[in-house]
PDB file of N, CA and C in Angstrom:
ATOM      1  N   UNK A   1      70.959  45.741 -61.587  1.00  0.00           N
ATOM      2  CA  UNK A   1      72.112  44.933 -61.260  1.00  0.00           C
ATOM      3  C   UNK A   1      71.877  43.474 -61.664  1.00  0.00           C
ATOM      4  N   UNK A   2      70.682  42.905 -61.878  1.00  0.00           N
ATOM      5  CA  UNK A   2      70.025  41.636 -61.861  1.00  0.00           C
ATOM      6  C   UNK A   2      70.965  41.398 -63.628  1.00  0.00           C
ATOM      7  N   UNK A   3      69.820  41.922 -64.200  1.00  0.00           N
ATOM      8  CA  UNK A   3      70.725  42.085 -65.805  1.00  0.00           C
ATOM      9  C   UNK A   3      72.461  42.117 -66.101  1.00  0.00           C
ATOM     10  N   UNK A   4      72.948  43.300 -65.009  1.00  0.00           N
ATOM     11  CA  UNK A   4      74.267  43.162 -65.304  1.00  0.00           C
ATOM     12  C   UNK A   4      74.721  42.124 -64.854  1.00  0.00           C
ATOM     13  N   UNK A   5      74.469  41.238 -64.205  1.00  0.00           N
ATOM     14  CA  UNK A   5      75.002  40.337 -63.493  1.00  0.00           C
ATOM     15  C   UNK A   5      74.934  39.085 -64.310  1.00  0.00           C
ATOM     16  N   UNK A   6      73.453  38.829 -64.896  1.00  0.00           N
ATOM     17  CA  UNK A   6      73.103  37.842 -65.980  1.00  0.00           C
ATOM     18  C   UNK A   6      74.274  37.992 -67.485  1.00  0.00           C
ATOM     19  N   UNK A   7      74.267  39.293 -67.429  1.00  0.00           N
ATOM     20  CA  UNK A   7      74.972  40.011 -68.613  1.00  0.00           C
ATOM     21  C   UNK A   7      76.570  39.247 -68.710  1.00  0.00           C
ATOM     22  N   UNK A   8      77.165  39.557 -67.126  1.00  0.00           N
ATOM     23  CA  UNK A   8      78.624  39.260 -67.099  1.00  0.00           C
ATOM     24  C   UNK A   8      78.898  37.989 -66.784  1.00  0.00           C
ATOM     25  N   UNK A   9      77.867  37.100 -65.483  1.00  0.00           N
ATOM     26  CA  UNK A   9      78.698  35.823 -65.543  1.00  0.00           C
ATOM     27  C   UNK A   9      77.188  34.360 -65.947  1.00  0.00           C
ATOM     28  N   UNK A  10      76.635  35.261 -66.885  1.00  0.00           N
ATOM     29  CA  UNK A  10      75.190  34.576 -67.050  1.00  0.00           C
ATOM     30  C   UNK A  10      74.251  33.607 -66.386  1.00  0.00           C
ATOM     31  N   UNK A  11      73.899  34.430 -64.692  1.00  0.00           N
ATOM     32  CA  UNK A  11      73.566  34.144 -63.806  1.00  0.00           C
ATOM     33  C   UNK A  11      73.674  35.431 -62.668  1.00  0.00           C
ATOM     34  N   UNK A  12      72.356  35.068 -62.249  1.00  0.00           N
ATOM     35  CA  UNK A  12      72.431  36.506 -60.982  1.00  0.00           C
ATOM     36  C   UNK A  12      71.886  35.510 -59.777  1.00  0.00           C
ATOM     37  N   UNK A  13      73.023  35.842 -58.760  1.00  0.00           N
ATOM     38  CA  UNK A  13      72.587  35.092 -57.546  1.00  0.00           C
ATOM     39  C   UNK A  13      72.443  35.580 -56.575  1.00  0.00           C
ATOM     40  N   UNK A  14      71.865  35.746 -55.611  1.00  0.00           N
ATOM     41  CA  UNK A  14      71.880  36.461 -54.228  1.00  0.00           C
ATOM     42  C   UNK A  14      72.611  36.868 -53.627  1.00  0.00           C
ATOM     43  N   UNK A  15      74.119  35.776 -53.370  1.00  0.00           N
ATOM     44  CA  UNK A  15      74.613  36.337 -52.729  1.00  0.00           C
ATOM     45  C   UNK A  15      75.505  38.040 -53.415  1.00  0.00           C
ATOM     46  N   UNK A  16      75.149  37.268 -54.653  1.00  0.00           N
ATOM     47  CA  UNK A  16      76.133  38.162 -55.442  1.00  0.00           C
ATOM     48  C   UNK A  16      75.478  39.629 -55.572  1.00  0.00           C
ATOM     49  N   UNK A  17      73.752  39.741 -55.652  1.00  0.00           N
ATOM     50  CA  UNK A  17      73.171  41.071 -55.377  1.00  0.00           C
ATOM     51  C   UNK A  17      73.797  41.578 -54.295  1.00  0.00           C
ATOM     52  N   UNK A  18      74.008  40.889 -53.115  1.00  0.00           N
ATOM     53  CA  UNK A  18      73.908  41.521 -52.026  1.00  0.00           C
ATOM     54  C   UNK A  18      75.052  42.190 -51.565  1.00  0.00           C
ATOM     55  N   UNK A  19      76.737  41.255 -52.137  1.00  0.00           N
ATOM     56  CA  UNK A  19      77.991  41.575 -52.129  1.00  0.00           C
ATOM     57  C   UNK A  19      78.228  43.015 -53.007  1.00  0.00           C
ATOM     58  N   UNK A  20      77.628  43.263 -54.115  1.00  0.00           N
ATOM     59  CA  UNK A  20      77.112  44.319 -55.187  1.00  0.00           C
ATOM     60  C   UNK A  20      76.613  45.298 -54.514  1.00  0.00           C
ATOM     61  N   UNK A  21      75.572  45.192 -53.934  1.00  0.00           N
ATOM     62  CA  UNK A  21      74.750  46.262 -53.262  1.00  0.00           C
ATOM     63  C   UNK A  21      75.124  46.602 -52.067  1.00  0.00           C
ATOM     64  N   UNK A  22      76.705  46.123 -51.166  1.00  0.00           N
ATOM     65  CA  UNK A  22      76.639  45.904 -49.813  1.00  0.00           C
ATOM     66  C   UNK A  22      76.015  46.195 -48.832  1.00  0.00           C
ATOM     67  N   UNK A  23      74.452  45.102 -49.297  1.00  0.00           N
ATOM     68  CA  UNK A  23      73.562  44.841 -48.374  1.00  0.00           C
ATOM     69  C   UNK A  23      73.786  43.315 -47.761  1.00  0.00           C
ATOM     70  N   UNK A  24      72.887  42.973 -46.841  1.00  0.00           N
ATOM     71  CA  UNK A  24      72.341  41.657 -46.361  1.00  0.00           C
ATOM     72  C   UNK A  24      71.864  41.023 -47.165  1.00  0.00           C
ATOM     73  N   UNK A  25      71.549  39.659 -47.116  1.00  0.00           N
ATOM     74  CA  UNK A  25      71.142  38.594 -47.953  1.00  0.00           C
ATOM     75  C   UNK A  25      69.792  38.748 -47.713  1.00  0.00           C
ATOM     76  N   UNK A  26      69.600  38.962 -46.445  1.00  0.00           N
ATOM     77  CA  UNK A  26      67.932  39.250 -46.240  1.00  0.00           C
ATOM     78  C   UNK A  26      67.163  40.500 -46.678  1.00  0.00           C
ATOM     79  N   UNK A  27      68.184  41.479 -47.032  1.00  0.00           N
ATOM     80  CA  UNK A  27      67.621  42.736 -47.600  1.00  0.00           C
ATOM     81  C   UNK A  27      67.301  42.612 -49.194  1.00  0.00           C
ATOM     82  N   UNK A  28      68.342  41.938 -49.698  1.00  0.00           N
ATOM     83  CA  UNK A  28      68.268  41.494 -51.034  1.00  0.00           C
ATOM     84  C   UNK A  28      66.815  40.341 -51.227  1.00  0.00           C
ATOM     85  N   UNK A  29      66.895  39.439 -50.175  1.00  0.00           N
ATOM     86  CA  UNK A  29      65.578  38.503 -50.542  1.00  0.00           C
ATOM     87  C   UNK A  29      64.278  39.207 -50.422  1.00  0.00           C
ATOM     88  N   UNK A  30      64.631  40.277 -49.875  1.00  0.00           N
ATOM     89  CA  UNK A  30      63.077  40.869 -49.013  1.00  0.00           C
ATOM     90  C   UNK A  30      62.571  41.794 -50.705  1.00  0.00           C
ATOM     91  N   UNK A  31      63.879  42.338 -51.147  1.00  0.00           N
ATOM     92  CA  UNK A  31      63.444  43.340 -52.388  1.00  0.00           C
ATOM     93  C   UNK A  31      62.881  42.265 -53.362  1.00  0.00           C
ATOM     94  N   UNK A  32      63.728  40.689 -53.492  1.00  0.00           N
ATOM     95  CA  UNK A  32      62.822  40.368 -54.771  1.00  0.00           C
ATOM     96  C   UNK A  32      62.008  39.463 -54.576  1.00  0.00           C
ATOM     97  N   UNK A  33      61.482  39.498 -52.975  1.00  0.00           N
ATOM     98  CA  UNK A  33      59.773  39.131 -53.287  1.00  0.00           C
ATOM     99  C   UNK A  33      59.305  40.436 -53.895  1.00  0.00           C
ATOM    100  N   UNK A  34      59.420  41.663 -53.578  1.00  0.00           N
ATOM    101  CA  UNK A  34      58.967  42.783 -54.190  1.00  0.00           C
ATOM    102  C   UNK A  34      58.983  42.555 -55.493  1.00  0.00           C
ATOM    103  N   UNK A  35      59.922  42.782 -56.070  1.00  0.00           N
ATOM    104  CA  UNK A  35      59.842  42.431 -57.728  1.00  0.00           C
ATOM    105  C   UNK A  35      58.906  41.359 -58.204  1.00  0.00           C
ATOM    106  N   UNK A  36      59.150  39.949 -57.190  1.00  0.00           N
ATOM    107  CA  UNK A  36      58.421  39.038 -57.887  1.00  0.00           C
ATOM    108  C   UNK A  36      56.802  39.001 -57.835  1.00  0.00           C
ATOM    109  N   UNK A  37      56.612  39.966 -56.768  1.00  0.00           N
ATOM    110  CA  UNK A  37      55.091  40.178 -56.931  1.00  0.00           C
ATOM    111  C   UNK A  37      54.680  41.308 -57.665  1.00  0.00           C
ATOM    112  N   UNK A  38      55.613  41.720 -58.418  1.00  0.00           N
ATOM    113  CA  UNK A  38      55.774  43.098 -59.584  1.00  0.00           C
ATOM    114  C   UNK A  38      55.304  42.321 -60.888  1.00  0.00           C
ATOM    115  N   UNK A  39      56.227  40.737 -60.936  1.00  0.00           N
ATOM    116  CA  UNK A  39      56.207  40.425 -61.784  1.00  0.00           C
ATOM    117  C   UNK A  39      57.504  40.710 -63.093  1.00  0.00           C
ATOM    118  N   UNK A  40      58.587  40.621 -62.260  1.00  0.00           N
ATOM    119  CA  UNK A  40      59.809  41.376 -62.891  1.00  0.00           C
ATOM    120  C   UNK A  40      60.645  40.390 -62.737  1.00  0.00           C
ATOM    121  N   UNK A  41      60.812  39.146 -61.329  1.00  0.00           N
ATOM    122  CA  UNK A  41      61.690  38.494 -61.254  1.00  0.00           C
ATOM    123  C   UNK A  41      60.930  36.802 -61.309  1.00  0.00           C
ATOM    124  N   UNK A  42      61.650  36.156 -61.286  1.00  0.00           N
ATOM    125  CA  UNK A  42      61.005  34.354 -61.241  1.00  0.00           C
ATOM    126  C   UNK A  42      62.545  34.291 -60.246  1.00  0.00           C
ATOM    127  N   UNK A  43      62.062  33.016 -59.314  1.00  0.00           N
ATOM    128  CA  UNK A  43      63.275  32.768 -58.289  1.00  0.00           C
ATOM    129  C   UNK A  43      62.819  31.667 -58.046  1.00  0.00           C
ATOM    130  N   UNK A  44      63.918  30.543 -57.734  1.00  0.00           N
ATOM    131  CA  UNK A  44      63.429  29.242 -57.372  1.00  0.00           C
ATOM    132  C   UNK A  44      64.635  29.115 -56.537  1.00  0.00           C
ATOM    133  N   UNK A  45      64.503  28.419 -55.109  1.00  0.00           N
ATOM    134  CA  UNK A  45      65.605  27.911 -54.036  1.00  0.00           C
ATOM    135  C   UNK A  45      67.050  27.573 -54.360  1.00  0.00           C
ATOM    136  N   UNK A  46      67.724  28.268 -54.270  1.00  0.00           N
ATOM    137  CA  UNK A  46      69.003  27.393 -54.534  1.00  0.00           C
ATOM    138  C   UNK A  46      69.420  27.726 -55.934  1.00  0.00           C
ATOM    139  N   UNK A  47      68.476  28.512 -56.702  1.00  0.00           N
ATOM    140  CA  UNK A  47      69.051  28.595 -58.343  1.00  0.00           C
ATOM    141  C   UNK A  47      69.133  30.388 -58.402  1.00  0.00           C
ATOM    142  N   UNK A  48      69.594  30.429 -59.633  1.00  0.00           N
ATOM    143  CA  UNK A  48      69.580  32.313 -60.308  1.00  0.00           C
ATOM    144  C   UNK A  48      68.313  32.777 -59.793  1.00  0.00           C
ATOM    145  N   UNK A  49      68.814  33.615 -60.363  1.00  0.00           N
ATOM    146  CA  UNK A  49      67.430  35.032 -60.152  1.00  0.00           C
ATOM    147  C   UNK A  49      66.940  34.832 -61.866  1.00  0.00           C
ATOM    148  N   UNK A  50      65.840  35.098 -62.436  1.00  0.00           N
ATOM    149  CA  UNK A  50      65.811  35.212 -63.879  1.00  0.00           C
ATOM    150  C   UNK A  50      64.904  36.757 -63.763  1.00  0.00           C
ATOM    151  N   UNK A  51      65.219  37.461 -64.557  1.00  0.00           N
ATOM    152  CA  UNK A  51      64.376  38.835 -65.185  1.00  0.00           C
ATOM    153  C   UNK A  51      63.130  38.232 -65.965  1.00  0.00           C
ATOM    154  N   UNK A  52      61.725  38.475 -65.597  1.00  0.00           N
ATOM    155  CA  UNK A  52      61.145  38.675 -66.715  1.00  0.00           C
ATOM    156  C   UNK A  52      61.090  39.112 -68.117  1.00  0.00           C
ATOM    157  N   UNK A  53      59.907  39.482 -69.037  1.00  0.00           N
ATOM    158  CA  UNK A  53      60.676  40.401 -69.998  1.00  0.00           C
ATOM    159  C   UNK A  53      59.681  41.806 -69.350  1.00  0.00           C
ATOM    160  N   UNK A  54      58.973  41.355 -68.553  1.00  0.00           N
ATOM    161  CA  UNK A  54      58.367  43.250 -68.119  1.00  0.00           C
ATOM    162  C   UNK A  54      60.030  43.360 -66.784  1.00  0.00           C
ATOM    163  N   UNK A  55      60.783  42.529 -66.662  1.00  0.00           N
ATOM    164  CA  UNK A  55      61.917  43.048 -65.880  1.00  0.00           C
ATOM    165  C   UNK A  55      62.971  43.563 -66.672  1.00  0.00           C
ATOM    166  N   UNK A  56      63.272  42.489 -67.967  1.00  0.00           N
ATOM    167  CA  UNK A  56      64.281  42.816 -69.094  1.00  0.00           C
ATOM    168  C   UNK A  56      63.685  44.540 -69.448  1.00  0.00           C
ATOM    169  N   UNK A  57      62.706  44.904 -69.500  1.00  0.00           N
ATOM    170  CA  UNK A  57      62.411  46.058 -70.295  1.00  0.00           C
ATOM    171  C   UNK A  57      62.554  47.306 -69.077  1.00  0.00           C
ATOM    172  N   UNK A  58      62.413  47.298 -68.104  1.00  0.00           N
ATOM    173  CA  UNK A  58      62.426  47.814 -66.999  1.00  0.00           C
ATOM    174  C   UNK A  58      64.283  48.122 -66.837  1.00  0.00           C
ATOM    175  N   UNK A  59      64.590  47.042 -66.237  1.00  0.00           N
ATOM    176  CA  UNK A  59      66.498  46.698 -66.638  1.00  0.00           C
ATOM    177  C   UNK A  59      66.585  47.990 -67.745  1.00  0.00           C
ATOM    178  N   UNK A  60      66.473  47.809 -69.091  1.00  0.00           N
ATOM    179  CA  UNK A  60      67.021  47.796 -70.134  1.00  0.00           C
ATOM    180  C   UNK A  60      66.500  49.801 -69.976  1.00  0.00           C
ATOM    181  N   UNK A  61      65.240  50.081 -69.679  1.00  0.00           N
ATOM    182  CA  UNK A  61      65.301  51.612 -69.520  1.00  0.00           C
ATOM    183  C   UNK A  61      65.433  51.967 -68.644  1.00  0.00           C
ATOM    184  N   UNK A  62      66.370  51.591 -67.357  1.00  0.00           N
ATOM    185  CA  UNK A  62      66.804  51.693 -66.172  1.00  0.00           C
ATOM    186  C   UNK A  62      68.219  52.259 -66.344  1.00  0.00           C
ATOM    187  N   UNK A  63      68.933  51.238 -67.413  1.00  0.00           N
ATOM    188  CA  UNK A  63      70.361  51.040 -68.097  1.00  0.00           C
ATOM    189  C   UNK A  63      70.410  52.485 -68.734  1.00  0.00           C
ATOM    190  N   UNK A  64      69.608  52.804 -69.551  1.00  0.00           N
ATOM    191  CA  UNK A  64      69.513  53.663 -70.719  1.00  0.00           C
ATOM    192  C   UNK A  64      69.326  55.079 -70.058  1.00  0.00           C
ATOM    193  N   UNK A  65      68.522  55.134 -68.595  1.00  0.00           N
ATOM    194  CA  UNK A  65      68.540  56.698 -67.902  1.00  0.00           C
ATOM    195  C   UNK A  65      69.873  56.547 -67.048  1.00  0.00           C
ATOM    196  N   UNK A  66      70.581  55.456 -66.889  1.00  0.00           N
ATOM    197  CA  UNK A  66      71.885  55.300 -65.979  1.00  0.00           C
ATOM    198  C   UNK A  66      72.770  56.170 -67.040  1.00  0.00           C
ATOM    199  N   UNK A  67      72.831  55.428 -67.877  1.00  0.00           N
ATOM    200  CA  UNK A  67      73.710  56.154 -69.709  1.00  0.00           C
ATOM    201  C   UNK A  67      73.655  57.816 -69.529  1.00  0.00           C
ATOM    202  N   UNK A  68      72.729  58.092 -69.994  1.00  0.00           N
ATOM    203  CA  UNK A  68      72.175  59.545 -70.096  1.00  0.00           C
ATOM    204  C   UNK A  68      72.307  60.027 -69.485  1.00  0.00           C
ATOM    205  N   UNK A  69      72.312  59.857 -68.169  1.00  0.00           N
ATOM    206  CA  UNK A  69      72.379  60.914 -66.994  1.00  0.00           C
ATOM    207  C   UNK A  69      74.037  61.046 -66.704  1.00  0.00           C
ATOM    208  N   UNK A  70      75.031  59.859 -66.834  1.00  0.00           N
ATOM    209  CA  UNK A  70      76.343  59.685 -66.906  1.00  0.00           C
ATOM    210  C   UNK A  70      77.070  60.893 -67.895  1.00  0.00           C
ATOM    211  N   UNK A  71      76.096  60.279 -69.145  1.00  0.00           N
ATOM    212  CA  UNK A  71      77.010  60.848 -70.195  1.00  0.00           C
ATOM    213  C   UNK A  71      76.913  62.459 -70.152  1.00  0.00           C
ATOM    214  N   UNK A  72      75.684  63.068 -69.734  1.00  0.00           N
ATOM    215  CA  UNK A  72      75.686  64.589 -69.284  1.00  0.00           C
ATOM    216  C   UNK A  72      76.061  65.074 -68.228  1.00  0.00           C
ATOM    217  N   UNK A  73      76.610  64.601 -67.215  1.00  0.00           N
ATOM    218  CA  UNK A  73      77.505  64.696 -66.332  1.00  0.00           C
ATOM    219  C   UNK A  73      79.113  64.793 -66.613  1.00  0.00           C
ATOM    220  N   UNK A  74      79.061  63.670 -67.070  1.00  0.00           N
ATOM    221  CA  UNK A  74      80.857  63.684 -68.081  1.00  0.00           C
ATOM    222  C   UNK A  74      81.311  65.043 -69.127  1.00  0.00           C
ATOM    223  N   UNK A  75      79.490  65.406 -69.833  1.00  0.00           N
ATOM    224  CA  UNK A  75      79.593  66.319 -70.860  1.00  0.00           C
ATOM    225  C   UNK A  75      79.853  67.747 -70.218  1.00  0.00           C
ATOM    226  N   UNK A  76      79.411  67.483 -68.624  1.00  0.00           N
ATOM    227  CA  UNK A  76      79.857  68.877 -67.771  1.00  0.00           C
ATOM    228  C   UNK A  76      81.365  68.778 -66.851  1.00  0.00           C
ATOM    229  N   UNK A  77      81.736  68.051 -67.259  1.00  0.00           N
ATOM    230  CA  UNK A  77      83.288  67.805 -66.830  1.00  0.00           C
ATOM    231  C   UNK A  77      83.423  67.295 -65.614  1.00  0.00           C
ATOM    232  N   UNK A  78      82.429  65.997 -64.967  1.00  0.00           N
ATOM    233  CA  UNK A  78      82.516  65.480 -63.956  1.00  0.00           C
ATOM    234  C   UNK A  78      83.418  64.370 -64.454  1.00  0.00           C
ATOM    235  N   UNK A  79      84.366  63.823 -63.458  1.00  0.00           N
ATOM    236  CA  UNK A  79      85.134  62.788 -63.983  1.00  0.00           C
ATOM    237  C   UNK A  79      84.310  61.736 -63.960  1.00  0.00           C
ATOM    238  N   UNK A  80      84.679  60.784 -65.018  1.00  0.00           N
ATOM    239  CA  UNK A  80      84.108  59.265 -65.305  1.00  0.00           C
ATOM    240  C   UNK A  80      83.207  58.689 -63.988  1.00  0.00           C
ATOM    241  N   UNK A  81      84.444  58.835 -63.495  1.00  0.00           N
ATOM    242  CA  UNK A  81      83.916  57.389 -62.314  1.00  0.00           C
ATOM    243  C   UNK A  81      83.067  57.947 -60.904  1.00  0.00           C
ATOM    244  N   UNK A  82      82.827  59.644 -61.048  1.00  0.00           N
ATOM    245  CA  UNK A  82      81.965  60.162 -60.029  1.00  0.00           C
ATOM    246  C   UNK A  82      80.642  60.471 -60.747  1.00  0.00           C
ATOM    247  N   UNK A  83      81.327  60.689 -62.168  1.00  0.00           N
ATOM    248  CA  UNK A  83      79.589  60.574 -63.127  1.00  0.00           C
ATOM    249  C   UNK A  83      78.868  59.170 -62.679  1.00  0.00           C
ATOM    250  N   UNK A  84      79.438  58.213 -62.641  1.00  0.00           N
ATOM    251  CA  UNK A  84      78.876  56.993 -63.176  1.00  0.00           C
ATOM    252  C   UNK A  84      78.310  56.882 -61.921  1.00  0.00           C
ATOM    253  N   UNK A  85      79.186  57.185 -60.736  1.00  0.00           N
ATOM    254  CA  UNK A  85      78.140  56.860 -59.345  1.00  0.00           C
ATOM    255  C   UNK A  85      77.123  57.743 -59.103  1.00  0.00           C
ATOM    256  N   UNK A  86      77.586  58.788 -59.621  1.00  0.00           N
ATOM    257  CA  UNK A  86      76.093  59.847 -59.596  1.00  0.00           C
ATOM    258  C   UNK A  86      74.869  59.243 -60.064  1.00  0.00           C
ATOM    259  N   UNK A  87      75.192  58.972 -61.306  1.00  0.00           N
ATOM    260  CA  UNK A  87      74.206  58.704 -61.993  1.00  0.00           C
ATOM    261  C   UNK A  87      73.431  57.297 -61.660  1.00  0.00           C
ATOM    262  N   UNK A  88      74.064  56.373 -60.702  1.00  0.00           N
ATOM    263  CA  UNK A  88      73.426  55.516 -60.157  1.00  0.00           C
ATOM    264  C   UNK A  88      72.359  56.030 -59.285  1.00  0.00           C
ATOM    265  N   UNK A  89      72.081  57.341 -58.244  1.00  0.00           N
ATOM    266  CA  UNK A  89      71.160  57.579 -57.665  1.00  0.00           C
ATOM    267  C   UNK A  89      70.003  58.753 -58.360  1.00  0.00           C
ATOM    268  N   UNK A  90      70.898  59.471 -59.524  1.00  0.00           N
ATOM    269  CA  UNK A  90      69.874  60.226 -60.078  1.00  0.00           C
ATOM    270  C   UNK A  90      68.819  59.710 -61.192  1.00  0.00           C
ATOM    271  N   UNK A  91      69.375  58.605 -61.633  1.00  0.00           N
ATOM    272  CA  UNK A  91      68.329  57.866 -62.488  1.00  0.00           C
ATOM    273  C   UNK A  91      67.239  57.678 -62.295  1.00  0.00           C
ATOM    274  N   UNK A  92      67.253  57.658 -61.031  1.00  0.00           N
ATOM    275  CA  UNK A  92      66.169  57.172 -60.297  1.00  0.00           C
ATOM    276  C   UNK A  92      64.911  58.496 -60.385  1.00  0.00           C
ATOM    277  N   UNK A  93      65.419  59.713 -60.109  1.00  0.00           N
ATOM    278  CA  UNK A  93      64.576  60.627 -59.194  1.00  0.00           C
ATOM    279  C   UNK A  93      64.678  61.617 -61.059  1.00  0.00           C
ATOM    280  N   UNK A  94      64.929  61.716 -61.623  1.00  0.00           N
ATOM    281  CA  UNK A  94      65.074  62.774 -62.840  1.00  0.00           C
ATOM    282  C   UNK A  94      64.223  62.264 -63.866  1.00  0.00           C
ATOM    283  N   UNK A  95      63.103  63.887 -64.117  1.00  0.00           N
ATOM    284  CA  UNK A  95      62.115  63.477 -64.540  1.00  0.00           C
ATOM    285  C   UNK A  95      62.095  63.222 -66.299  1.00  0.00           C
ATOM    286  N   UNK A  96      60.864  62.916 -67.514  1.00  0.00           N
ATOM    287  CA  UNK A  96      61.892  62.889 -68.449  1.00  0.00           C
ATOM    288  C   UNK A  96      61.814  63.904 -69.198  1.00  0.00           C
ATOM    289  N   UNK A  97      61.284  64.719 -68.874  1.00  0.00           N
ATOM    290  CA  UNK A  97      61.349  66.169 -69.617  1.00  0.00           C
ATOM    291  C   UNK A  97      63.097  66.549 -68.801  1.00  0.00           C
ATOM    292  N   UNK A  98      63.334  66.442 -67.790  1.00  0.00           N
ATOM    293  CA  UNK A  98      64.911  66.839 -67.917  1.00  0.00           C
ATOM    294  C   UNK A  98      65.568  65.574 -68.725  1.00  0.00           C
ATOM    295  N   UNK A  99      65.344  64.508 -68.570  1.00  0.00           N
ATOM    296  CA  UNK A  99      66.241  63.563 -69.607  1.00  0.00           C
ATOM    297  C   UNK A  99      66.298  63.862 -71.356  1.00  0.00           C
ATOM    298  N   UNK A 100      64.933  64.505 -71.545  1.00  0.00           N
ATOM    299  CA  UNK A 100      64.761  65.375 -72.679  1.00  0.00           C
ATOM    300  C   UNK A 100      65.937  66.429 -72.737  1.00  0.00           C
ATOM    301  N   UNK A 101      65.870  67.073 -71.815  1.00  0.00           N
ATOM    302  CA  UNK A 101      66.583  68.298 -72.137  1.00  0.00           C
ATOM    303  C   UNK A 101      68.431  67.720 -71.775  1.00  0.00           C
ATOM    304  N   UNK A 102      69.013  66.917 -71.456  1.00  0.00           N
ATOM    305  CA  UNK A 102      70.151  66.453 -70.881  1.00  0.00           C
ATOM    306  C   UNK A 102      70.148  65.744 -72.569  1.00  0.00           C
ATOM    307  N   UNK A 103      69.205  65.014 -73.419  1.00  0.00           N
ATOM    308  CA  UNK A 103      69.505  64.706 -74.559  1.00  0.00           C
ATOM    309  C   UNK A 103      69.912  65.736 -75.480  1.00  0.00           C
ATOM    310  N   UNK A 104      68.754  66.651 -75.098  1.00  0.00           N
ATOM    311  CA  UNK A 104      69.082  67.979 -76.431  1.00  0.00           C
ATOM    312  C   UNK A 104      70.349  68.389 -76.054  1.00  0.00           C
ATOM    313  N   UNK A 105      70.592  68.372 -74.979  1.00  0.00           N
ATOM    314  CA  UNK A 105      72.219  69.274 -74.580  1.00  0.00           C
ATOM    315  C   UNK A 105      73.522  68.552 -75.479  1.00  0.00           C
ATOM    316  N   UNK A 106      73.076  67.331 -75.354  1.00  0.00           N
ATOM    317  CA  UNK A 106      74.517  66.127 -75.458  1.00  0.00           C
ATOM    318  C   UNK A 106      74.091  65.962 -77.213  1.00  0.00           C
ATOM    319  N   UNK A 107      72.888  66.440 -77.812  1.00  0.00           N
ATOM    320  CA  UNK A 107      73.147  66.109 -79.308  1.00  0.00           C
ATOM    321  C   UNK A 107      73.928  67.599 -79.545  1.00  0.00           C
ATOM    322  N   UNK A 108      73.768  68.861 -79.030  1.00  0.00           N
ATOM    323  CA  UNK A 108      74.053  70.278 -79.490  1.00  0.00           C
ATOM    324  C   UNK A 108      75.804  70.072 -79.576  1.00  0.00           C
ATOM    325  N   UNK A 109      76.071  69.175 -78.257  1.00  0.00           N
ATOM    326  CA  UNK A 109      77.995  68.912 -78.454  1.00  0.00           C
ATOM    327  C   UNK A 109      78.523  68.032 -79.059  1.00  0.00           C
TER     328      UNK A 109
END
């Protein structure tokens, strides 16, 4: 969300994770000390959030199993917009030998 957010109004801010995620402001601060001791986020008081580039790359194949898992969902006749939320929690947990095989499916159609 950090990325999309940089992406759309070129800036990711807290409150705006948190309105996004409808979480707390404190749930959102608590995750990116996590990140930032990952080494994924930089944060300074009062300003954006910035992505690293070990966060940009993380983001960016985060984005890319969000895609994939959408687009083979859609390819099984889930509508758009229940693919797309699906695929917000399965990205997560799907291993990549099935993202392998969800590719081979979607090049065969």
């Amino acid at each position: 969300m950090i990325a999309d957010l940089i992406a759309k109004n070129g800036e990711a801010r807290l409150v705006d994770l948190a309105r996004g995620l409808g979480v707390t402001h404190v749930t959102v601060g608590q995750t990116l000390r996590r990140l930032q001791t990952r080494g994924l986020v930089t944060t300074q008081p009062y300003r954006s959030i910035f992505l690293t580039s070990a966060g940009r790359s993380l983001a960016e194949e985060s984005r890319e199993r969000h895609d994939l898992v959408a687009r083979f969902l859609i390819a099984l006749g889930v509508p758009v917009s229940v693919a797309e939320s699906d695929a917000e929690g399965m990205e997560h947990h799907v291993s990549p030998e099935t993202l392998a095989a969800f590719e081979k499916y979607l090049r065969k159609g």
